[in-house]
C-alpha atoms as a PDB file:
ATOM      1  CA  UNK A   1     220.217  -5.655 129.607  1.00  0.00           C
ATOM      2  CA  UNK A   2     217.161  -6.024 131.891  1.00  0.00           C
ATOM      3  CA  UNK A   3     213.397  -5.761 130.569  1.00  0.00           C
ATOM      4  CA  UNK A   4     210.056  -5.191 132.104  1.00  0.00           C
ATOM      5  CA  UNK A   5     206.762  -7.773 130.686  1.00  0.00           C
ATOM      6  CA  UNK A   6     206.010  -5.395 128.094  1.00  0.00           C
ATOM      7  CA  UNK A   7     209.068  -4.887 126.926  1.00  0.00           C
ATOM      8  CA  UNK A   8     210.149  -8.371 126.633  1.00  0.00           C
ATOM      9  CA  UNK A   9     206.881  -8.851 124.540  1.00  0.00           C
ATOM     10  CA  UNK A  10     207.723  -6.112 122.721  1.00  0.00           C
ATOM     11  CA  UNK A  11     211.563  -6.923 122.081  1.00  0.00           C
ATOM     12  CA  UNK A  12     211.333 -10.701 121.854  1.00  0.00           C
ATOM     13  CA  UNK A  13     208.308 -10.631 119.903  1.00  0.00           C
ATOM     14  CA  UNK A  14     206.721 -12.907 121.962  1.00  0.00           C
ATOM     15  CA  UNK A  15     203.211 -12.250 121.171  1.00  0.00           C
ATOM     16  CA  UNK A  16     204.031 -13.086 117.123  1.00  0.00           C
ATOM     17  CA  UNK A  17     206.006 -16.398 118.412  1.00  0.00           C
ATOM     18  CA  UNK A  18     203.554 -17.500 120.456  1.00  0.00           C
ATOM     19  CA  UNK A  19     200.442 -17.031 117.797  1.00  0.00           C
ATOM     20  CA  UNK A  20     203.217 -18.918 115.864  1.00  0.00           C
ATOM     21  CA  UNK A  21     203.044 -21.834 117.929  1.00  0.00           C
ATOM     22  CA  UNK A  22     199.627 -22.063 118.692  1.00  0.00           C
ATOM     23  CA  UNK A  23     198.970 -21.751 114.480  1.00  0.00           C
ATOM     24  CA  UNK A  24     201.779 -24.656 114.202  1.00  0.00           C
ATOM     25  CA  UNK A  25     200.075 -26.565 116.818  1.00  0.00           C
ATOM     26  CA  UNK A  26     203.195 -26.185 119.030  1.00  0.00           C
ATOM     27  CA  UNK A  27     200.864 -24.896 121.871  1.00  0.00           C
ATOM     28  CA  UNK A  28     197.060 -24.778 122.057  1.00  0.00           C
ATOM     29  CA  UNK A  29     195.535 -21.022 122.561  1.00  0.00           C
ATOM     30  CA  UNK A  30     194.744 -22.085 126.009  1.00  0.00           C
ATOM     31  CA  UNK A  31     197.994 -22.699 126.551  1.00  0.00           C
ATOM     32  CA  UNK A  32     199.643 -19.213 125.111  1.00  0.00           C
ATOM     33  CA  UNK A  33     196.894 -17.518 127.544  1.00  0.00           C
ATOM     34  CA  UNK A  34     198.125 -19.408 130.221  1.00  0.00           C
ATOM     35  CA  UNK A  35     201.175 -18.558 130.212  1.00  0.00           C
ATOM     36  CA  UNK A  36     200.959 -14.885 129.167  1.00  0.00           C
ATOM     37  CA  UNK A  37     198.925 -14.651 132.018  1.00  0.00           C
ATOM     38  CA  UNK A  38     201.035 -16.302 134.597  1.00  0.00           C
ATOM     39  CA  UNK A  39     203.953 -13.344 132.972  1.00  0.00           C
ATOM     40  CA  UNK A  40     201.549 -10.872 133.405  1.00  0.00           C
ATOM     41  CA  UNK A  41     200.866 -12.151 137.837  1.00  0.00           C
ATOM     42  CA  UNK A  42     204.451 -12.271 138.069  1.00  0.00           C
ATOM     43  CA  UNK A  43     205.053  -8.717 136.563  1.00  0.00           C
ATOM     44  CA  UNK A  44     202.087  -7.327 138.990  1.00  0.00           C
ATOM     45  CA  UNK A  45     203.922  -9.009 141.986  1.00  0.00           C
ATOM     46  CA  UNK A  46     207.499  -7.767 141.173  1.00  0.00           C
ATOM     47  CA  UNK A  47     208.962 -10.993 140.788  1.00  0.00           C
ATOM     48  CA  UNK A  48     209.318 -10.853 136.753  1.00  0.00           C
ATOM     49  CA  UNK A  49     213.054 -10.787 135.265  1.00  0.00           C
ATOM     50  CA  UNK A  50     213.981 -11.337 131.612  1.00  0.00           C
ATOM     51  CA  UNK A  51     217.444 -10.586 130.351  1.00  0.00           C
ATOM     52  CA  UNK A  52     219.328 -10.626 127.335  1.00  0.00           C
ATOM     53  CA  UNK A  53     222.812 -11.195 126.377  1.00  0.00           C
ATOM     54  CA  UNK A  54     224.421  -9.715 123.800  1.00  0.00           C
ATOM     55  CA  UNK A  55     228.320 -10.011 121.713  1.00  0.00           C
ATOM     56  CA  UNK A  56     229.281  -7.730 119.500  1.00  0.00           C
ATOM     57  CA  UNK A  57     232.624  -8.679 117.471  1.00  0.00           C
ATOM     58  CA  UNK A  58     234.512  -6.343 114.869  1.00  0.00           C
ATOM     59  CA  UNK A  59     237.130  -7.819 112.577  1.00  0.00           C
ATOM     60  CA  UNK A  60     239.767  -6.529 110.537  1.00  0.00           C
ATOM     61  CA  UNK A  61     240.904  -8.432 107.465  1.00  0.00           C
ATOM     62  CA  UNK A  62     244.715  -7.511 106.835  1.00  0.00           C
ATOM     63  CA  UNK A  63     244.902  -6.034 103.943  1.00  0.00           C
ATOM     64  CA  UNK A  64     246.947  -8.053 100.838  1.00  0.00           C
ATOM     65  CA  UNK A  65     246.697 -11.421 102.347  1.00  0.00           C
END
C-alpha cells in the first residue's frame, strides 16, 4: 500500500500525533511545522513515498480440544 502526503496525514493521523508531541513536549511547534513543511516540499517535488505494511492472520481453533 502506497500513500500520497495527504493521505498519510490522513491515515496515520499524523497531524493528531504530532499536536501530541508538541503538547507532551516531545517536539516544539516549530519543530512539527518544520517538518510538515519539509513533507509538504517533498510531495510538491515528487519525491514523497510513505508505505504501509500490513498481516492479516485467521485461525481456526479445532473444535473439542
Amino acid at each position: 500500500m502506497a500513500f500520497d502526503l495527504l493521505e498519510t496525514i490522513d491515515s496515520f493521523r499524523l497531524d493528531v500525533t504530532l499536536r501530541q508531541a508538541a503538547q507532551a513536549g516531545v517536539i516544539t511547534a516549530a519543530d512539527k511545522s518544520h517538518w510538515l513543511a519539509e513533507l509538504t516540499e517533498t510531495a510538491e517535488t515528487g519525491c514523497f513515498v510513505a508505505a504501509a505494511t500490513c498481516f492479516l492472520v485467521r485461525g481456526i481453533k479445532p473444535f473439542g480440544t
